[in-house]
C-alpha atoms as a PDB file:
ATOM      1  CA  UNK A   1      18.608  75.295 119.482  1.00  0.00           C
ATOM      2  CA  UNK A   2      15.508  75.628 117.370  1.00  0.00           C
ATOM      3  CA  UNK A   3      14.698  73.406 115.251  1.00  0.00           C
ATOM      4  CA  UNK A   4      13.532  76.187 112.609  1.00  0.00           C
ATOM      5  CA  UNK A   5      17.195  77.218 112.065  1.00  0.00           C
ATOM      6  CA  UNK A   6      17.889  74.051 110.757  1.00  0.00           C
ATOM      7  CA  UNK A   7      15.584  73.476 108.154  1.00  0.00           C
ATOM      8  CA  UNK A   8      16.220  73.447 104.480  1.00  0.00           C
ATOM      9  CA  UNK A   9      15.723  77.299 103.046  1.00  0.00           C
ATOM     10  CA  UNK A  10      17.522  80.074 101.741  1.00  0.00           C
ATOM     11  CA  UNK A  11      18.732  82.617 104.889  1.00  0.00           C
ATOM     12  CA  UNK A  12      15.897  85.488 103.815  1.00  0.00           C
ATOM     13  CA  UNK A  13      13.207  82.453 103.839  1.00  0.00           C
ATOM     14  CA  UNK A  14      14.254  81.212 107.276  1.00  0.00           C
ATOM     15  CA  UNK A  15      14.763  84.966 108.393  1.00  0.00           C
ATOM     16  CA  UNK A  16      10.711  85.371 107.449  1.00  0.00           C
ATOM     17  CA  UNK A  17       9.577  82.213 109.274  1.00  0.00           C
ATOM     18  CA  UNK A  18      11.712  82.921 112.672  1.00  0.00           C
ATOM     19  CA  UNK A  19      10.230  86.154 112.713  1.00  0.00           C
ATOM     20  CA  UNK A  20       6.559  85.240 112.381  1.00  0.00           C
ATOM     21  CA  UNK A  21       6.814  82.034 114.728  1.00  0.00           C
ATOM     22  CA  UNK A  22       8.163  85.289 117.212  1.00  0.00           C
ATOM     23  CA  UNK A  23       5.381  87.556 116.137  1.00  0.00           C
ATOM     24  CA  UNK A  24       8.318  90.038 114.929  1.00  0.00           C
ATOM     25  CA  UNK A  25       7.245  89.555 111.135  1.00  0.00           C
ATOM     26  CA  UNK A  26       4.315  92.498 111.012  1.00  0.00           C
ATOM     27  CA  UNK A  27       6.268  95.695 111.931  1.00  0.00           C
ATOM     28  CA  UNK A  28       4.874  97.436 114.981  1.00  0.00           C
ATOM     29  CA  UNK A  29       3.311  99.937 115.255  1.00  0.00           C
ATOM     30  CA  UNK A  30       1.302  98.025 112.889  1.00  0.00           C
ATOM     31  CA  UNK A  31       1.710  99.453 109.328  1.00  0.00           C
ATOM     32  CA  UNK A  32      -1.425  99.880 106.484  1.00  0.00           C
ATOM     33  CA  UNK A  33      -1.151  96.623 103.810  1.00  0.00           C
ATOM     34  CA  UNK A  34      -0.488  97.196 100.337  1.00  0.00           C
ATOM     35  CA  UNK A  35      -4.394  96.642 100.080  1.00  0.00           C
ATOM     36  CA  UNK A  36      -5.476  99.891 101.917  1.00  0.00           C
ATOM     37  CA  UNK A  37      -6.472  97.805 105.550  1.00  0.00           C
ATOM     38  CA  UNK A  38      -5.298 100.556 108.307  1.00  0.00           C
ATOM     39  CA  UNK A  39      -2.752  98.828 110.335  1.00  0.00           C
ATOM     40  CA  UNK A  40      -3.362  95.042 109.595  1.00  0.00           C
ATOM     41  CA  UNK A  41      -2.541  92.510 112.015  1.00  0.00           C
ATOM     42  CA  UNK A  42      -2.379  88.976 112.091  1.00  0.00           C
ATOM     43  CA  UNK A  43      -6.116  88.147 111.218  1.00  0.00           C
ATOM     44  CA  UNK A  44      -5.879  90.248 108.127  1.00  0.00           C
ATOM     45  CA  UNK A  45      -3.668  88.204 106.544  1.00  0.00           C
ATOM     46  CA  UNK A  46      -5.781  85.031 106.715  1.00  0.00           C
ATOM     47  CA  UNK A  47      -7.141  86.055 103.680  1.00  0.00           C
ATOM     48  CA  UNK A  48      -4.154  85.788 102.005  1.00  0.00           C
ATOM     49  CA  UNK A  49      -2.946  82.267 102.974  1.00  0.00           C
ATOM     50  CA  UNK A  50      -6.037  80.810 100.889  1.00  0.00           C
ATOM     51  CA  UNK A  51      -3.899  81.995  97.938  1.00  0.00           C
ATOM     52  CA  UNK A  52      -0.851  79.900  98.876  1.00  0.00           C
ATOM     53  CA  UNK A  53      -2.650  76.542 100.789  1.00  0.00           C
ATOM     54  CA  UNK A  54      -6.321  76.856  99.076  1.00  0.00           C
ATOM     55  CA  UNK A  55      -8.814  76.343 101.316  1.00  0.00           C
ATOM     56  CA  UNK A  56      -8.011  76.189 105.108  1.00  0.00           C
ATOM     57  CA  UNK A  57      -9.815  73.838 108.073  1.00  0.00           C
ATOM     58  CA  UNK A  58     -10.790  75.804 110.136  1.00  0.00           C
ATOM     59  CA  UNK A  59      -8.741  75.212 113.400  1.00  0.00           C
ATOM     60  CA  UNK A  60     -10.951  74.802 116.831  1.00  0.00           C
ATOM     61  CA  UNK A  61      -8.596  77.331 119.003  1.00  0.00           C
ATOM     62  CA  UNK A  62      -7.619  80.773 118.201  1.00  0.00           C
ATOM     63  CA  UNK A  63      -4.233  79.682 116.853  1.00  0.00           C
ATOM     64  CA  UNK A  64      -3.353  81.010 113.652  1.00  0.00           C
ATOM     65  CA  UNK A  65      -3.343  78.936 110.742  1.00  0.00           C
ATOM     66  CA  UNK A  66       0.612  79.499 110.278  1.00  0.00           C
ATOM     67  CA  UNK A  67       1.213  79.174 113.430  1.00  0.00           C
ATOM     68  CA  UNK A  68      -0.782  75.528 113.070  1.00  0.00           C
ATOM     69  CA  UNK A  69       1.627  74.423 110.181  1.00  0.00           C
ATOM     70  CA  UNK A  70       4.971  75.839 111.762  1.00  0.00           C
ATOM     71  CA  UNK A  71       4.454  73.295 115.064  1.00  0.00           C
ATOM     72  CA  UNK A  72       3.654  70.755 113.119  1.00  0.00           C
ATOM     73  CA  UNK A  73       6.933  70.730 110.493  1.00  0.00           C
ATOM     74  CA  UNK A  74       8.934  67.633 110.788  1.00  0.00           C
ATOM     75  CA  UNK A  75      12.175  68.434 112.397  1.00  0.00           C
ATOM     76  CA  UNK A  76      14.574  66.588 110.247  1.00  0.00           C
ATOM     77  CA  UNK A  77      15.428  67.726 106.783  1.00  0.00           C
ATOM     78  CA  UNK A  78      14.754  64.468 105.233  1.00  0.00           C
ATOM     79  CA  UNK A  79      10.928  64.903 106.360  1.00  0.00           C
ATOM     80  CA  UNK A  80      10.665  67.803 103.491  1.00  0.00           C
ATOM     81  CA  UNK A  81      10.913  65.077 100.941  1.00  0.00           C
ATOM     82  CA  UNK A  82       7.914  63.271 102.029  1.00  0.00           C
ATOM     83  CA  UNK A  83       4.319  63.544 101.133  1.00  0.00           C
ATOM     84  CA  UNK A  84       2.262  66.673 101.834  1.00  0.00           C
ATOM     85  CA  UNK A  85       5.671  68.373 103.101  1.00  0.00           C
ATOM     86  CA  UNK A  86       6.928  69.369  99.454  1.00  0.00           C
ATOM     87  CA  UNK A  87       3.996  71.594  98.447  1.00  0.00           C
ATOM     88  CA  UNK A  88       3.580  73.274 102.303  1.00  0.00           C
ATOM     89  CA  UNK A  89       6.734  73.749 102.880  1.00  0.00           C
ATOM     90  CA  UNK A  90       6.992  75.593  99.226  1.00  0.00           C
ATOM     91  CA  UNK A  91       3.486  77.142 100.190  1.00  0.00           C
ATOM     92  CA  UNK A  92       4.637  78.304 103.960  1.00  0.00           C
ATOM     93  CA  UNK A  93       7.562  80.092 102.100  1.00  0.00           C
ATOM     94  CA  UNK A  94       5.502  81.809  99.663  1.00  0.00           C
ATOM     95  CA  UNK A  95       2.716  83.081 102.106  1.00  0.00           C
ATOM     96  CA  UNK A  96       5.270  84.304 104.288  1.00  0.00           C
ATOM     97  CA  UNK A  97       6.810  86.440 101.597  1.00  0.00           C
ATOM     98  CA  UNK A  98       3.697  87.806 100.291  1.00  0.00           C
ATOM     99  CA  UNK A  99       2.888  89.216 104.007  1.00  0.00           C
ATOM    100  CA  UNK A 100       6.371  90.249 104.198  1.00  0.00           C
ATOM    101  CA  UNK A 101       5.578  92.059 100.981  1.00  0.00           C
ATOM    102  CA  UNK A 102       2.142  93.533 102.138  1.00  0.00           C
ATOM    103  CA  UNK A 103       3.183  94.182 105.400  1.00  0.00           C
ATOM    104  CA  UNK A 104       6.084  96.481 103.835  1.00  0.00           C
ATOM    105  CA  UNK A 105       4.073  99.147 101.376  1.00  0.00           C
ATOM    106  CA  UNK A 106       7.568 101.448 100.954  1.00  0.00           C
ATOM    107  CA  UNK A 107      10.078  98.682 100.557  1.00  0.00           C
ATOM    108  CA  UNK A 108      10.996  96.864  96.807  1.00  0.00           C
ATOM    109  CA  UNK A 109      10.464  93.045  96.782  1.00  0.00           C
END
């Protein structure tokens, strides 16, 4: 089982993050964001994560920052109650909603 299904968040939270970690989150074909970018993919949304985690290292591979954080979240509930954990796990939720919300011009959020 994957250890993503049992970490602490509400169902719609958890829904968001098993669907990006199987690149099922951006709807394909790809749709325009909210911001006017013709069919943004992955790479567009970078922008947006600087919102929710200020300013990013930049990672030596061509991994994707989100993808960086989900591989590295402690598998154990307790480890969301330690250290730099409480603000990224709050921050991974958040990011992942606002691209859920960009990603989805015609739906309410």
């Amino acid at each position: 089982i994957d250890p993503i299904l049992h970490l602490p968040a509400f169902s719609r939270d958890r829904h968001r993050l098993v669907k990006w970690h199987m690149h099922w989150l951006l709807s394909y074909p790809l749709k325009n964001c909210r911001c006017g970018t013709i069919a943004a993919n992955r790479e567009h949304y970078k922008k947006y994560l600087n919102r929710a985690f200020g300013n990013l290292p930049t990672l030596s591979t061509k991994l994707q920052p989100l993808d960086f954080i989900n591989n590295r979240l402690p598998r154990f509930e307790i480890g969301f109650s330690l250290g730099r954990w409480k603000k990224t796990w709050s921050s991974l939720n958040n990011a992942l909603r606002e691209i859920d919300r960009l990603n989805h011009p015609d739906d309410d959020f």
